[in-house]
C-alpha atoms as a PDB file:
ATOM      1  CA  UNK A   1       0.000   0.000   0.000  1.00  0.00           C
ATOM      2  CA  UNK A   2       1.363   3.214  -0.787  1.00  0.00           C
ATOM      3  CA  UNK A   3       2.481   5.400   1.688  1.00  0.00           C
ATOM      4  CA  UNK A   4      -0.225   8.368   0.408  1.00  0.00           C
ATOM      5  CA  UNK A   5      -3.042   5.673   1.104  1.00  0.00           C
ATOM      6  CA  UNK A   6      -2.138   4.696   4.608  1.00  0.00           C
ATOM      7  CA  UNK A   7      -1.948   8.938   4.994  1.00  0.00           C
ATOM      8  CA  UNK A   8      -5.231   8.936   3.937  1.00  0.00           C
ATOM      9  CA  UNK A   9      -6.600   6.046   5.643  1.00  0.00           C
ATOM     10  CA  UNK A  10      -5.125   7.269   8.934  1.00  0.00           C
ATOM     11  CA  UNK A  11      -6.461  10.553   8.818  1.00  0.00           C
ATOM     12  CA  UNK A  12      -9.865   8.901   8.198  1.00  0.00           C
ATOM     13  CA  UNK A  13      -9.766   6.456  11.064  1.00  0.00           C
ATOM     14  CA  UNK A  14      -8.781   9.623  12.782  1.00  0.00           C
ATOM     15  CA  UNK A  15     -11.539  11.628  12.183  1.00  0.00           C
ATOM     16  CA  UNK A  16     -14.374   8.868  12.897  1.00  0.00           C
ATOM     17  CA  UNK A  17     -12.680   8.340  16.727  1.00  0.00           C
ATOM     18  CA  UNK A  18     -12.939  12.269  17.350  1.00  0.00           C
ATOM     19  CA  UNK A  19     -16.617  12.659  15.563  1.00  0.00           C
ATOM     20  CA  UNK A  20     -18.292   9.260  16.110  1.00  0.00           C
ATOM     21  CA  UNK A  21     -18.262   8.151  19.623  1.00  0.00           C
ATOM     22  CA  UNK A  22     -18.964  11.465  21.355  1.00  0.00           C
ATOM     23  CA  UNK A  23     -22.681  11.812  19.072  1.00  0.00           C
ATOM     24  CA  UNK A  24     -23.202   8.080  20.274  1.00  0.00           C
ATOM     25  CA  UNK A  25     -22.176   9.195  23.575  1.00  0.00           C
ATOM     26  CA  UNK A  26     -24.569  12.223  24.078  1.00  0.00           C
ATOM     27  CA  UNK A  27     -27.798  10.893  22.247  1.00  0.00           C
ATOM     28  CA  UNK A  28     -27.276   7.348  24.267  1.00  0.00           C
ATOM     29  CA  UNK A  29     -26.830   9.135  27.595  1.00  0.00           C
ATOM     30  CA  UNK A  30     -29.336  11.365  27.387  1.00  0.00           C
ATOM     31  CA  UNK A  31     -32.013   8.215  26.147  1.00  0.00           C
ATOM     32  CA  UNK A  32     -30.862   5.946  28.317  1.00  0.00           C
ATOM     33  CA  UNK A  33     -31.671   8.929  31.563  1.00  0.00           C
ATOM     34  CA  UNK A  34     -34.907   9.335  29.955  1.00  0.00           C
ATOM     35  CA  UNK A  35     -35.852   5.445  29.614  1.00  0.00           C
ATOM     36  CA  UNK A  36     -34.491   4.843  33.441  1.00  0.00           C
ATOM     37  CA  UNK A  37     -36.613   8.082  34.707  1.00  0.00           C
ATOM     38  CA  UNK A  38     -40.394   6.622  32.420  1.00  0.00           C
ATOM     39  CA  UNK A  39     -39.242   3.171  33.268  1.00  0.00           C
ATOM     40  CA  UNK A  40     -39.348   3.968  37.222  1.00  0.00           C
ATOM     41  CA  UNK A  41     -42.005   6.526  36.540  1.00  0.00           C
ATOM     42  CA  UNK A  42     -45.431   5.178  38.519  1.00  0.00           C
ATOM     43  CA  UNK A  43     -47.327   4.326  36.320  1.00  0.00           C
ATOM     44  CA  UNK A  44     -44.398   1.324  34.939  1.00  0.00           C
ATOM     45  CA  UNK A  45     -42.384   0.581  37.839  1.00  0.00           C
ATOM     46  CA  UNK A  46     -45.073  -2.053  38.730  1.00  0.00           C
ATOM     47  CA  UNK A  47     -45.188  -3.629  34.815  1.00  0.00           C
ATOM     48  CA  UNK A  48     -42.638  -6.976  35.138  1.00  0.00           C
ATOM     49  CA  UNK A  49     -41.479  -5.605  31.189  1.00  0.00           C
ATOM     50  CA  UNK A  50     -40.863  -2.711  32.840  1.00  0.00           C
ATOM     51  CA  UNK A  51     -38.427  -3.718  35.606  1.00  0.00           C
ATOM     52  CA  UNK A  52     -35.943  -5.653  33.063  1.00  0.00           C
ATOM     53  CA  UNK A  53     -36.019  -2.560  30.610  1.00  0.00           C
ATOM     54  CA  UNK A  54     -35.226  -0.199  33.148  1.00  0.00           C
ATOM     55  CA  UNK A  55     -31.870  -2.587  34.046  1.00  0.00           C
ATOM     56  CA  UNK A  56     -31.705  -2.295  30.149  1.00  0.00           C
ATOM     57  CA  UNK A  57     -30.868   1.139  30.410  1.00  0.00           C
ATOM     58  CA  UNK A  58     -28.767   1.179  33.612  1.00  0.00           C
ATOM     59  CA  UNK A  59     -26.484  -1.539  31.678  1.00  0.00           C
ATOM     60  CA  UNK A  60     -26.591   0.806  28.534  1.00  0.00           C
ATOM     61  CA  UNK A  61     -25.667   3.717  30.307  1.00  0.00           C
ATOM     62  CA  UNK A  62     -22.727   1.935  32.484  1.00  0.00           C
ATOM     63  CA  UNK A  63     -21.653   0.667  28.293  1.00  0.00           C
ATOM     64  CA  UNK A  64     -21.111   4.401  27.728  1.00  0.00           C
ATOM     65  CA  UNK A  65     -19.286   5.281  30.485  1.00  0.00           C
ATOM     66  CA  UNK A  66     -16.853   2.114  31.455  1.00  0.00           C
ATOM     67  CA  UNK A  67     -16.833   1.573  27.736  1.00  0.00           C
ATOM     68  CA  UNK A  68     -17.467   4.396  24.379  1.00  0.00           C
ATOM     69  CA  UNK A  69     -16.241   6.997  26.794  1.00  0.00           C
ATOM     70  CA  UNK A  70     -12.618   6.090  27.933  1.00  0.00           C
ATOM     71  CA  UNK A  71     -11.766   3.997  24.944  1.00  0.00           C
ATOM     72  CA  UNK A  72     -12.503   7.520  23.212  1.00  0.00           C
ATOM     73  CA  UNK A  73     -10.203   8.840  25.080  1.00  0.00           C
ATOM     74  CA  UNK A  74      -7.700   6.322  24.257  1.00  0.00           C
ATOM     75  CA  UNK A  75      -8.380   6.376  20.470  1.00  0.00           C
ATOM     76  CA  UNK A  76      -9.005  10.051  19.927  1.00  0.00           C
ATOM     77  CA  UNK A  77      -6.588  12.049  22.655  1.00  0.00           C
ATOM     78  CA  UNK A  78      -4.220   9.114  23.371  1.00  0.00           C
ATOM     79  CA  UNK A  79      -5.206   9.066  26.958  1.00  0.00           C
ATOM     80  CA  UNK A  80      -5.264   5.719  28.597  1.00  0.00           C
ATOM     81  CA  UNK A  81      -6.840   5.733  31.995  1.00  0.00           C
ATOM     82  CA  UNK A  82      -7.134   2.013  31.893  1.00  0.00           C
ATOM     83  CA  UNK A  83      -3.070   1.045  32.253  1.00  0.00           C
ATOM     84  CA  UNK A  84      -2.875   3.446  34.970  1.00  0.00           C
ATOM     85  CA  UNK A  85      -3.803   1.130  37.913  1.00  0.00           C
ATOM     86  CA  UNK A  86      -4.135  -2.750  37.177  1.00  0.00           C
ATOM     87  CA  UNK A  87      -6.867  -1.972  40.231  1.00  0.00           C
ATOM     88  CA  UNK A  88      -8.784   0.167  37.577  1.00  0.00           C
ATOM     89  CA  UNK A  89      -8.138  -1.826  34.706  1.00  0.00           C
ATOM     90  CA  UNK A  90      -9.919  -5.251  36.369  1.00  0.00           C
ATOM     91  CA  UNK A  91     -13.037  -3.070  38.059  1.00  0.00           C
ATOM     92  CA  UNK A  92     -13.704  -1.440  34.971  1.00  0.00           C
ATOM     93  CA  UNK A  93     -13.434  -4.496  32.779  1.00  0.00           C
ATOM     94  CA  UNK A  94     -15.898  -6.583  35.604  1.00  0.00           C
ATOM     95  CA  UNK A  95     -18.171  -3.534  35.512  1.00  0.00           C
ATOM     96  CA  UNK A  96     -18.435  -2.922  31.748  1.00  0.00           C
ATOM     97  CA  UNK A  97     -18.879  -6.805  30.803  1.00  0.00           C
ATOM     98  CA  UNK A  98     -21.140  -7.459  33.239  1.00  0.00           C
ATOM     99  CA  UNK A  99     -22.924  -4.393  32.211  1.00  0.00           C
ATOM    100  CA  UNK A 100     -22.503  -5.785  28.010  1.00  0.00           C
ATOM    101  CA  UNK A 101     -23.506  -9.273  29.106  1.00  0.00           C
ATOM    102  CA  UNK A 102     -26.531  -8.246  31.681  1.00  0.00           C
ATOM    103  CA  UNK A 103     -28.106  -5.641  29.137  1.00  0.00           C
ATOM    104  CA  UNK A 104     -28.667  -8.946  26.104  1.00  0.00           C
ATOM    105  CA  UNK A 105     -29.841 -10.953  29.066  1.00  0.00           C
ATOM    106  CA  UNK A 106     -32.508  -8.262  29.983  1.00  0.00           C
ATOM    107  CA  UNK A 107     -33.521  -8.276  26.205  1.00  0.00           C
ATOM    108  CA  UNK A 108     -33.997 -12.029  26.450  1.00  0.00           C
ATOM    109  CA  UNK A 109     -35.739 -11.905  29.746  1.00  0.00           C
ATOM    110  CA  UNK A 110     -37.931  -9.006  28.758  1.00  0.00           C
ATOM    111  CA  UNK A 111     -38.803 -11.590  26.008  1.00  0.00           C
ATOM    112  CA  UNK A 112     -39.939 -14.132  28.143  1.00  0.00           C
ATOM    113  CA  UNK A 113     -41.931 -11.841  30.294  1.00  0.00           C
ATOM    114  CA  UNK A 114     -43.802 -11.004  26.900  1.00  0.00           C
ATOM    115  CA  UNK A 115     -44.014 -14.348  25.635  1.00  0.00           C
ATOM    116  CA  UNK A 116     -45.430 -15.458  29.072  1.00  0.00           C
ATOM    117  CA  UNK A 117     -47.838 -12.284  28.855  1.00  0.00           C
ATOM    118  CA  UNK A 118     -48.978 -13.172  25.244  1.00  0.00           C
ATOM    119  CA  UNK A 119     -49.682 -16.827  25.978  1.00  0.00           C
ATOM    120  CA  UNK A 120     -52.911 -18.239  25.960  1.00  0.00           C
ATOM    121  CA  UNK A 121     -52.329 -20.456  28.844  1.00  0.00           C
ATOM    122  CA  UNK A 122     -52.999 -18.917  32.255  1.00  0.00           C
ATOM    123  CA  UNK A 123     -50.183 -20.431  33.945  1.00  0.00           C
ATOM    124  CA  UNK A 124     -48.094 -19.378  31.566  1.00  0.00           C
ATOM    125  CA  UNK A 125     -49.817 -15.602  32.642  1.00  0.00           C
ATOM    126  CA  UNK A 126     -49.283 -16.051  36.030  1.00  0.00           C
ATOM    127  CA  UNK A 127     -45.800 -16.359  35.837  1.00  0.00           C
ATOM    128  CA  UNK A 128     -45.573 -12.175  34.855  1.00  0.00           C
ATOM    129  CA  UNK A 129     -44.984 -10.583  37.689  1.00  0.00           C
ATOM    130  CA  UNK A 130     -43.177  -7.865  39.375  1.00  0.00           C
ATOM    131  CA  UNK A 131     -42.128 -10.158  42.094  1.00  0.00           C
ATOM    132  CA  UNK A 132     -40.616 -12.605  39.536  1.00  0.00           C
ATOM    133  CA  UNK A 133     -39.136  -9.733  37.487  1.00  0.00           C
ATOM    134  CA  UNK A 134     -37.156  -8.289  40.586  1.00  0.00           C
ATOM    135  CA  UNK A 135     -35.938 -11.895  41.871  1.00  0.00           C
ATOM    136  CA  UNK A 136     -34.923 -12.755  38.417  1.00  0.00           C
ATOM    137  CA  UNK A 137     -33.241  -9.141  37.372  1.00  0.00           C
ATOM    138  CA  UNK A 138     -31.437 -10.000  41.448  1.00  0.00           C
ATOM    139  CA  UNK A 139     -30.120 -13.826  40.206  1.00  0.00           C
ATOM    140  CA  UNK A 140     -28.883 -12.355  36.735  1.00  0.00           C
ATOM    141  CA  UNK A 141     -26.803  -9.489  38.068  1.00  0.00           C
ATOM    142  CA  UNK A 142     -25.277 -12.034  40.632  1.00  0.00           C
ATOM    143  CA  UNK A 143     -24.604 -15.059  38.468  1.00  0.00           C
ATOM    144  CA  UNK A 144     -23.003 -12.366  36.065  1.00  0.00           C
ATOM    145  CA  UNK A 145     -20.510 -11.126  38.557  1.00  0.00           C
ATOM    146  CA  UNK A 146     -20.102 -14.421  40.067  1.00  0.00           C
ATOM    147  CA  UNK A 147     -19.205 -15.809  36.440  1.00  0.00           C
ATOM    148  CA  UNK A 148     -16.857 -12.933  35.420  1.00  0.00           C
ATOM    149  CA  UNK A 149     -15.251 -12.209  39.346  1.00  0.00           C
ATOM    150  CA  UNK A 150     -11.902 -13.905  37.791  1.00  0.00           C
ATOM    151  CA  UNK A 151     -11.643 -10.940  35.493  1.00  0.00           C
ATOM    152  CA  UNK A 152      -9.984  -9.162  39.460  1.00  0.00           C
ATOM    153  CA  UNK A 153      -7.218 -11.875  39.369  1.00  0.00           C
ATOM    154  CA  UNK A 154      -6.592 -12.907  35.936  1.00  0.00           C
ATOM    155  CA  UNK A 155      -6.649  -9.235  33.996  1.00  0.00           C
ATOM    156  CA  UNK A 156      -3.422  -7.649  33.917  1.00  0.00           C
ATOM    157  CA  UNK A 157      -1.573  -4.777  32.074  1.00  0.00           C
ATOM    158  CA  UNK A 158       0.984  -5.913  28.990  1.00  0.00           C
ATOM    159  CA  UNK A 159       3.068  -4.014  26.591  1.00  0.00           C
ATOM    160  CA  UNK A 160       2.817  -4.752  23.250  1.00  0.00           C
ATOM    161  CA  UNK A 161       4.828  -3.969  20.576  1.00  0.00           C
ATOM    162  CA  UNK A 162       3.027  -0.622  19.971  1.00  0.00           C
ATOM    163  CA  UNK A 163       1.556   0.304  23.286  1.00  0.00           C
ATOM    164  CA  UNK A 164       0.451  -1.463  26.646  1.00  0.00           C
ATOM    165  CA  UNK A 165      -3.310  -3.086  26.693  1.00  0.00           C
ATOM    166  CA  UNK A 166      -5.494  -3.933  30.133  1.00  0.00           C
ATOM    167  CA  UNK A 167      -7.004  -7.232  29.005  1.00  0.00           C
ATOM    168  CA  UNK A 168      -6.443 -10.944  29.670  1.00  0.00           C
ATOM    169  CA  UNK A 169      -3.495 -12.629  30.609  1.00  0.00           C
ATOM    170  CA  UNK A 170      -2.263 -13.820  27.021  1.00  0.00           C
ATOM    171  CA  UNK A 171      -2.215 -17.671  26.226  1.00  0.00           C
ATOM    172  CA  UNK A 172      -4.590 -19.900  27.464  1.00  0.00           C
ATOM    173  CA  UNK A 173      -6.680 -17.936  29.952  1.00  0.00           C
ATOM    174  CA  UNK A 174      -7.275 -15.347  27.235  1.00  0.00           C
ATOM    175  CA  UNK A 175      -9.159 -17.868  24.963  1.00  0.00           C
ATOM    176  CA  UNK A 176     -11.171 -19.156  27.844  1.00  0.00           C
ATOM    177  CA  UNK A 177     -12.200 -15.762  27.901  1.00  0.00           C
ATOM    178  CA  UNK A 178     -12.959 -14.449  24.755  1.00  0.00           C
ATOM    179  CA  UNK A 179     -15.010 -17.901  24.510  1.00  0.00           C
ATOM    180  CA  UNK A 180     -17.081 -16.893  27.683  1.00  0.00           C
ATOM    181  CA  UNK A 181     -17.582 -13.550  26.540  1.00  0.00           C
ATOM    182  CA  UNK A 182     -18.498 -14.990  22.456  1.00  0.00           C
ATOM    183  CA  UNK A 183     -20.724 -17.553  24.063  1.00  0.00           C
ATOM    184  CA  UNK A 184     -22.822 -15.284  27.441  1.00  0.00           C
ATOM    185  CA  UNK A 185     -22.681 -12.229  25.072  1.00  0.00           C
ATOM    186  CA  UNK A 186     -22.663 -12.832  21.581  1.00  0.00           C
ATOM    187  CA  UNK A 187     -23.782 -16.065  20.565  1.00  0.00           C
ATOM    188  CA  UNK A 188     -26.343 -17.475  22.414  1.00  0.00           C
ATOM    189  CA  UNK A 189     -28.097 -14.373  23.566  1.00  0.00           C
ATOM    190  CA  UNK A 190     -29.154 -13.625  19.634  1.00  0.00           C
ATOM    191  CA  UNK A 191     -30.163 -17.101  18.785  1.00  0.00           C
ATOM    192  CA  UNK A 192     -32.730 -17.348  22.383  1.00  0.00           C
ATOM    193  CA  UNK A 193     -33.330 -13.565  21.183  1.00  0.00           C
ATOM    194  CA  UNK A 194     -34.998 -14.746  18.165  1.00  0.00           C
ATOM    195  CA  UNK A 195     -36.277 -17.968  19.310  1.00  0.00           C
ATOM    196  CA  UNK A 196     -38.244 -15.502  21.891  1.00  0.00           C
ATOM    197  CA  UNK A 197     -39.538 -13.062  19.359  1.00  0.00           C
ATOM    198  CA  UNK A 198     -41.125 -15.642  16.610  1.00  0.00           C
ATOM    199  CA  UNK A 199     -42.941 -17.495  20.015  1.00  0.00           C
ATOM    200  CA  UNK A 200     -43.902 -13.883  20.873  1.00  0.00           C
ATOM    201  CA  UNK A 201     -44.791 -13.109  17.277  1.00  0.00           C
ATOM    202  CA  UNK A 202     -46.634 -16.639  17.324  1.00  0.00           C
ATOM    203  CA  UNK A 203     -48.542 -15.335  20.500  1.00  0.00           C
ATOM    204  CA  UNK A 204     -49.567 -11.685  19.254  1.00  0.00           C
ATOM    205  CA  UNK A 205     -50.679 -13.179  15.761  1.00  0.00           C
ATOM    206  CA  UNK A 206     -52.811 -15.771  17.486  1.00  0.00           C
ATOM    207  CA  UNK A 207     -54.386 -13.450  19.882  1.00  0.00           C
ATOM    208  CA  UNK A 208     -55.331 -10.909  17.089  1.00  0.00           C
ATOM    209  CA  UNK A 209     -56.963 -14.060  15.419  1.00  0.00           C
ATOM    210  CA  UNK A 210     -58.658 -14.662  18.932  1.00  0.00           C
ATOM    211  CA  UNK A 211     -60.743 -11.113  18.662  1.00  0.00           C
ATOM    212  CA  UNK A 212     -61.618 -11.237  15.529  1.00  0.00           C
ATOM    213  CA  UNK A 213     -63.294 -14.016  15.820  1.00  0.00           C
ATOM    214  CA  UNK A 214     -65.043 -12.845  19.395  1.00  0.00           C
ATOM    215  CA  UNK A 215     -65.607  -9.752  17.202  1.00  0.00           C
ATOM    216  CA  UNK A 216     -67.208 -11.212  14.433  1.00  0.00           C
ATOM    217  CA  UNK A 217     -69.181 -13.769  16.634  1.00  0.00           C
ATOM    218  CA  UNK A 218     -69.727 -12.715  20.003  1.00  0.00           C
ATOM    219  CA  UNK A 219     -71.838 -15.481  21.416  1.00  0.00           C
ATOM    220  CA  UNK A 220     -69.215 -18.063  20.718  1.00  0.00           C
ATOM    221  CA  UNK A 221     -67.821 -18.711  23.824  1.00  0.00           C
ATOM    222  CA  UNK A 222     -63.773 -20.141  24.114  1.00  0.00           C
ATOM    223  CA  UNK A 223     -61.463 -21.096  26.642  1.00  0.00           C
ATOM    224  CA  UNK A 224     -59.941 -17.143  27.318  1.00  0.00           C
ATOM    225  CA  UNK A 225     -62.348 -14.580  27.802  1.00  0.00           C
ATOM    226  CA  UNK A 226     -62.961 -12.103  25.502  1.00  0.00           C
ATOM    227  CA  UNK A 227     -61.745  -9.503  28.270  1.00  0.00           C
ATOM    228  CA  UNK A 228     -58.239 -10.868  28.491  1.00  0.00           C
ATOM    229  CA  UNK A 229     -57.909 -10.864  24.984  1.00  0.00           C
ATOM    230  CA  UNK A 230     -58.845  -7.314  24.210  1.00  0.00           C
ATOM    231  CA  UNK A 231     -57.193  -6.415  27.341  1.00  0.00           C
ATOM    232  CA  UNK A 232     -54.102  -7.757  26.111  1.00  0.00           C
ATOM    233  CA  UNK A 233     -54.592  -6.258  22.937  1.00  0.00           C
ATOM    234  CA  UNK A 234     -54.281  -2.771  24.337  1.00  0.00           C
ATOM    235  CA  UNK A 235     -52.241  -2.881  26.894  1.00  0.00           C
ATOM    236  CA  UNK A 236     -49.307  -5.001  25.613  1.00  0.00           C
ATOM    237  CA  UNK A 237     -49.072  -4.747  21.847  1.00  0.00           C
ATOM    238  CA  UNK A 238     -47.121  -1.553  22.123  1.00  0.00           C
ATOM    239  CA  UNK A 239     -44.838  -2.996  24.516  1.00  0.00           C
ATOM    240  CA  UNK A 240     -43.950  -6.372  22.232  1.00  0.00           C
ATOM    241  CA  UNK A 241     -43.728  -4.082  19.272  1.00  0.00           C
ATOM    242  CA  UNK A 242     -40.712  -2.156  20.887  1.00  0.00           C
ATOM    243  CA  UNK A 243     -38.818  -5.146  22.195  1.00  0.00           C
ATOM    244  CA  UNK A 244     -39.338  -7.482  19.042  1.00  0.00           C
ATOM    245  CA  UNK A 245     -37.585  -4.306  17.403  1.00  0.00           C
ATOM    246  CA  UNK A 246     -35.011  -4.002  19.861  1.00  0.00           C
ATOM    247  CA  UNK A 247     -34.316  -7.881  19.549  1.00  0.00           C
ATOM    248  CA  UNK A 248     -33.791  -7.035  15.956  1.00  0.00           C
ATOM    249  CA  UNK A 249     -31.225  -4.158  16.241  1.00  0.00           C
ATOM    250  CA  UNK A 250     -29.625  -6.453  19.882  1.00  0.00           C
ATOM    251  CA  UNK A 251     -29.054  -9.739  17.347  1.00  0.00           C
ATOM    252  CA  UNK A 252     -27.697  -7.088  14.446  1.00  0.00           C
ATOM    253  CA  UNK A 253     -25.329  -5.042  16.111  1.00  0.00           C
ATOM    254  CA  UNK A 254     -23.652  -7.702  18.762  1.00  0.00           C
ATOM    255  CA  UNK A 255     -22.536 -10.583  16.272  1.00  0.00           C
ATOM    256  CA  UNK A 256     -19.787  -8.675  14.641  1.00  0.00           C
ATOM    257  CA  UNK A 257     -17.663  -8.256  17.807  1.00  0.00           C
ATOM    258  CA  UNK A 258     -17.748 -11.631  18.650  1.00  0.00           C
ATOM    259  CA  UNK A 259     -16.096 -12.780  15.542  1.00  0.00           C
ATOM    260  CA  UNK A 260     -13.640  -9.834  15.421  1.00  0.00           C
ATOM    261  CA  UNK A 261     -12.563 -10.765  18.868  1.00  0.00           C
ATOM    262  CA  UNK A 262     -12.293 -14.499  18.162  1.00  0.00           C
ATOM    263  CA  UNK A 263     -10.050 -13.618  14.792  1.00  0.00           C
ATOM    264  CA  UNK A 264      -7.841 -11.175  16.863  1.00  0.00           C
ATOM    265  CA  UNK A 265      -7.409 -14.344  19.305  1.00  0.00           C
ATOM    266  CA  UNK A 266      -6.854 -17.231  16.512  1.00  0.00           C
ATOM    267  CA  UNK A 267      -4.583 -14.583  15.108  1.00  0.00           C
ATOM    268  CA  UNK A 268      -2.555 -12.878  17.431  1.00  0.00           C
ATOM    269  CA  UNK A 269       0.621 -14.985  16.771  1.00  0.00           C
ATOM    270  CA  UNK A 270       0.465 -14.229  13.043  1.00  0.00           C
ATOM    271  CA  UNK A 271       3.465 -11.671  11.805  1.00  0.00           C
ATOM    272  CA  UNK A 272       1.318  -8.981  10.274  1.00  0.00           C
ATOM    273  CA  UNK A 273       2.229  -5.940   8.358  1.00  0.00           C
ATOM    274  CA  UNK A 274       1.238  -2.362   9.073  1.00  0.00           C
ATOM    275  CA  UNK A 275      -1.223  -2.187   6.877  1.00  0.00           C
ATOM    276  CA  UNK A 276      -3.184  -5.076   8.047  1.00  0.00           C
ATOM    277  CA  UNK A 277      -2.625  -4.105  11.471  1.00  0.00           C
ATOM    278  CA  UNK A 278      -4.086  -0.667  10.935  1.00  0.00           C
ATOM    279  CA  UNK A 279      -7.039  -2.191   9.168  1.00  0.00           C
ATOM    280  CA  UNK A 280      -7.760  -4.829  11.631  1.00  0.00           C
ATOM    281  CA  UNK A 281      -7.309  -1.868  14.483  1.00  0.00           C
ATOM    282  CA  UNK A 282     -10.116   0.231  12.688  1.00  0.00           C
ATOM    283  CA  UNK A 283     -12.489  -2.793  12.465  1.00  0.00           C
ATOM    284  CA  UNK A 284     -12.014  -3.566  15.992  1.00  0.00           C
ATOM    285  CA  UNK A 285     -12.609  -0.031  16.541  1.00  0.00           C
ATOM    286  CA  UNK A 286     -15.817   0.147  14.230  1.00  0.00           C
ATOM    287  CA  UNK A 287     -17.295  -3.319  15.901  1.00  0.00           C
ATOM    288  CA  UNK A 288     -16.755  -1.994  19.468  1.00  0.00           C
ATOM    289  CA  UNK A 289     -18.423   1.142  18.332  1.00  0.00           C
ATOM    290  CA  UNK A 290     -21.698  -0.913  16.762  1.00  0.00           C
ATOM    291  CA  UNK A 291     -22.357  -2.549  20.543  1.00  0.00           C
ATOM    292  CA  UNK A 292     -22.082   1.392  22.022  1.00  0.00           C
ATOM    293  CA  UNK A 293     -24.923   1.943  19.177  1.00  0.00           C
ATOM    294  CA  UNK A 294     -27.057  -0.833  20.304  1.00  0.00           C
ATOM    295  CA  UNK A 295     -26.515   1.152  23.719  1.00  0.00           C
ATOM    296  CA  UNK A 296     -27.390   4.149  22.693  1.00  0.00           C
ATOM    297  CA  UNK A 297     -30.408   3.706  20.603  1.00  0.00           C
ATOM    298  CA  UNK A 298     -33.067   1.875  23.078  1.00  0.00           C
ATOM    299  CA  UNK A 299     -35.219   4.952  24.259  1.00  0.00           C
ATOM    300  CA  UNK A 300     -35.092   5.907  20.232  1.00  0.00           C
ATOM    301  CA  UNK A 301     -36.583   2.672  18.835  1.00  0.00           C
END
């Protein structure tokens, strides 16, 4: 590659790390304030959907600030708070993966609580509640820390050829981790995420088939009541509409990082030239930057 090319790509890659992140930034932290103050607002802080969307947005906003905000620091003014302290470096990599992990989990979970919502089986019903939705919101956020904790013994601080990194030990315990991360983060969230959404889909399509038919022949009498059903109708469909969307955009914008990270692993002993290093820097860069999207655009959808 010419040495006018690599200019020109550097002063691009430039430019998107000092414009990009901070318009994600201000647009996802001002959303995610707004979802967390109508999500605890009265009149939802006692809907179940509720209660995991409004840990949606509290793990959004803690992906902005652990994450989009001090890696733009490193990328766009070269400041590097996280190889300060190898204190810092472990907290803030527990915090923000938890936070990355937690917020698909919520997704799926929020799916459930619609799916469960939608059915036309009443036990099914009776399992939406705000009591379950608090216990289960309480298990998640501990069996996430208590499945990353090893992050505050096995993270360190290395110097690389070009710079020094706060990540995982190299070698062995690195793959375990990028694994864990692919698998609790970026691979099987989407596929239960979509799993979730046709049931769900399943569910709504069947209960609009449910009043028309109690709408075109009243006295026919079936196993649900013709109150549930329009009941459900209006209170709910609004709600399923925004989260089979948001499973959408989730399943979209998460994928890419997990292979980027597993080809940065698989590759990392590879001799690779500048070029390729620069353009597998940029991608990591623009992948990382899709997940702070997906964090930033939840109050907008």
């Amino acid at each position: 590659m010419s040495s006018t090319s690599m200019t020109e790509f550097s002063y691009f890659v430039m430019q998107f790390n000092r414009i990009v992140p901070p318009i994600i930034f201000i647009f996802g932290t001002i959303g995610n304030l707004l979802s967390i103050i109508a999500f605890s607002s009265r009149t939802l802080r006692k809907n179940p959907c509720a209660t995991y969307l409004f840990g949606l947005a509290i793990a959004h906003l803690n992906n902005l600030i652990f994450g989009l905000l001090l890696n733009y620091l490193i990328d766009a003014h070269g400041i590097d708070l996280l190889t300060i302290s190898i204190v810092f470096c472990r907290i803030r990599f527990l915090i923000l993966h938890c936070s990355v992990v937690l917020s698909s989990w919520f997704i799926i979970l929020a799916g459930f609580d619609r799916y469960f919502i939608s059915s036309m089986n009443v036990h099914r019903r009776n399992l939406s509640t705000l009591k379950n939705a608090r216990r289960t919101v309480a298990v998640a956020v501990l069996l996430c820390f208590i499945l990353y904790a090893h992050i505050l013994g096995l993270f360190t601080i290395e110097q690389t050829p070009t710079n020094k990194i706060c990540y995982a030990q190299s070698g062995t315990y690195r793959i375990f981790y990028d694994f864990l991360f692919f698998t609790t983060f970026s691979f099987t969230p989407p596929f239960i995420m979509i799993g979730v959404g046709v049931a769900t889909l399943y569910n709504t399509l069947h209960v609009r088939r449910q009043i028309d038919v109690v709408e075109n022949n009243r006295s026919v009498k079936s196993t649900t009541s013709a109150n549930h059903i329009n009941h459900f109708h209006r209170k709910h469909r609004q709600f399923i509409k925004m989260l089979l969307i948001q499973l959408t955009f989730t399943v979209v914008l998460t994928l890419p990082i997990a292979v980027q990270k597993l080809y940065a692993t698989f590759t990392n002993s590879i001799t690779k030239d500048s070029y390729r290093i620069s353009v597998e820097n940029f991608f990591a860069q623009f992948v990382r930057t899709l997940t702070h999207v997906n964090s930033a655009i939840g109050f907008y959808l």
